[in-house]
Protein backbone atom coordinates (compact mmCIF):
# COMPACT_ATOMS: atom_id res chain seq x y z
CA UNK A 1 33.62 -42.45 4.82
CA UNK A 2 31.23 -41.19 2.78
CA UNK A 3 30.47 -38.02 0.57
CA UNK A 4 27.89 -35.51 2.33
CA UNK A 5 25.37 -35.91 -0.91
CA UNK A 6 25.74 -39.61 -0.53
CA UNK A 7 24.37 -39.32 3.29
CA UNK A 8 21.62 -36.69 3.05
CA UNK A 9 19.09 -37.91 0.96
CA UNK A 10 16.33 -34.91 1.20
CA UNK A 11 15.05 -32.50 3.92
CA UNK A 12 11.63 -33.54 5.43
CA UNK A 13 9.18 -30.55 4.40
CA UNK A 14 6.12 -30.73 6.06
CA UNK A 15 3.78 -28.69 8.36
CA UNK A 16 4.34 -30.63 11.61
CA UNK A 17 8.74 -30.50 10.47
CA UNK A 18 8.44 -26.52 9.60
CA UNK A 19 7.03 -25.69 13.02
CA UNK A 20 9.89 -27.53 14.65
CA UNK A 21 12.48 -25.56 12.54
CA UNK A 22 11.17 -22.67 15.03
CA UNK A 23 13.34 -24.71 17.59
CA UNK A 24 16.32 -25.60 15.53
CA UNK A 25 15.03 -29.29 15.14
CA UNK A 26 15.60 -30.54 11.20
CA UNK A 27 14.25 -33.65 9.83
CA UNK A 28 16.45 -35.17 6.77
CA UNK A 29 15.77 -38.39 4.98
CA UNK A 30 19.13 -39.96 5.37
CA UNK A 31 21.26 -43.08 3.56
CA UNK A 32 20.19 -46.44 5.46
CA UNK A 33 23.78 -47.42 6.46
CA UNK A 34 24.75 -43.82 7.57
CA UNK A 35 25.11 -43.85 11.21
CA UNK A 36 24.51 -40.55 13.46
CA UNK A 37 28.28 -39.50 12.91
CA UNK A 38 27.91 -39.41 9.84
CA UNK A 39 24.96 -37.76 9.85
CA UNK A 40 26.34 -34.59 11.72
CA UNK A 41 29.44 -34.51 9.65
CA UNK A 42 27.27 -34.29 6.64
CA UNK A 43 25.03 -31.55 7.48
CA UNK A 44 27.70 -29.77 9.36
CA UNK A 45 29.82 -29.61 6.41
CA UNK A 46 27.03 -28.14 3.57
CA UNK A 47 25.32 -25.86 5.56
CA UNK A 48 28.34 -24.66 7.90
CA UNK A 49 26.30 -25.19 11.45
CA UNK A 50 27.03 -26.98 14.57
CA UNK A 51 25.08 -30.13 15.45
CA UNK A 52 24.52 -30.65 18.97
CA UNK A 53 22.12 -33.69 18.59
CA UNK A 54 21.27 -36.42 16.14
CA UNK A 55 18.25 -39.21 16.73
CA UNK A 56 17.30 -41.78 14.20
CA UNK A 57 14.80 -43.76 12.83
CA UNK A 58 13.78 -46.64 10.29
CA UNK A 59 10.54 -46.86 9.02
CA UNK A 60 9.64 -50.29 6.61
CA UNK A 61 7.99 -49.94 3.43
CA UNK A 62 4.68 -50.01 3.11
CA UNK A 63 2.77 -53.35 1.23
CA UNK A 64 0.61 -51.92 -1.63
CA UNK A 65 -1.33 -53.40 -4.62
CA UNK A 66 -1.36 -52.27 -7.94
CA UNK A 67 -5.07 -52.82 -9.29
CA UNK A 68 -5.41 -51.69 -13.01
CA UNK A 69 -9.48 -50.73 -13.57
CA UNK A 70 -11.86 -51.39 -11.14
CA UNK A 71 -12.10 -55.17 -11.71
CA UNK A 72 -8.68 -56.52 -12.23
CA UNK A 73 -7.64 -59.84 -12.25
CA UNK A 74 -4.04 -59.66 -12.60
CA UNK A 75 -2.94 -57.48 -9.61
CA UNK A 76 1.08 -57.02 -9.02
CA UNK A 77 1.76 -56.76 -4.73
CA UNK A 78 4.76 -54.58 -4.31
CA UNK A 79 6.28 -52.68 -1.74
CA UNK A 80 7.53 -49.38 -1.09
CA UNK A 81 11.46 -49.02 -0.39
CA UNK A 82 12.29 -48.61 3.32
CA UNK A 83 13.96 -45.56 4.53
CA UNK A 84 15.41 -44.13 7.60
CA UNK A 85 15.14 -40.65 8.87
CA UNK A 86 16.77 -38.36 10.99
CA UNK A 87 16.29 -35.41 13.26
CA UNK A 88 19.27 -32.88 13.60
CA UNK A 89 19.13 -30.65 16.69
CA UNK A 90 21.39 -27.10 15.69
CA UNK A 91 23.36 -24.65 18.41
CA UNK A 92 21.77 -22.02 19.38
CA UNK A 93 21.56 -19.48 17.15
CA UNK A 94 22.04 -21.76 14.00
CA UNK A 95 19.60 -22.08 10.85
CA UNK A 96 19.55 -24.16 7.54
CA UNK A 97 17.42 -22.13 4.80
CA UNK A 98 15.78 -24.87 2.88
CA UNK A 99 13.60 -22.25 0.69
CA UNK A 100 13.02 -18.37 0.81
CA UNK A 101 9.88 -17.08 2.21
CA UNK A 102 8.66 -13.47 1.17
């Protein structure tokens, strides 16, 4: 079983992922081999709420090229890592407080 820390990886801030907070719907970036039980165990334990729901998803890296100056000749292709993500519906009632507004 794994440590909390080791599961969550980072909360999803964005505008589209703040407007769904309104609705108790949190987006985390999450370990790859965590599965959704390990998910809600995680973010039940460090921010003492109750999960109700958990959905998943894994998104592949993205190919991209590393150009140095406008007309290189020696260009690197990489990739960015993949990554899987997951939304975490709370009980009614329940809030995580990611940052302090006011």
């Amino acid at each position: 079983m794994r440590e909390p820390y080791d599961v969550i990886v980072s909360p999803v801030v964005t505008e589209k992922t703040t407007a769904q907070m309104e609705r108790s719907l949190y987006t985390f970036v999450v370990n790859q081999l965590s599965n959704k039980h390990e998910i809600a165990r995680a973010v039940e334990s460090l921010w003492d709420v109750t999960v109700t729901d958990v959905r998943t998803m894994r998104y592949a890296g993205k190919a991209k090229r590393a150009l140095l100056g406008r007309m290189a000749k020696n260009w690197t292709p990489g990739r960015r890592p993949n990554f899987k993500k997951a939304m975490v519906q709370l009980a009614e009632g329940d809030e995580i407080e990611f940052y302090e507004t006011g």
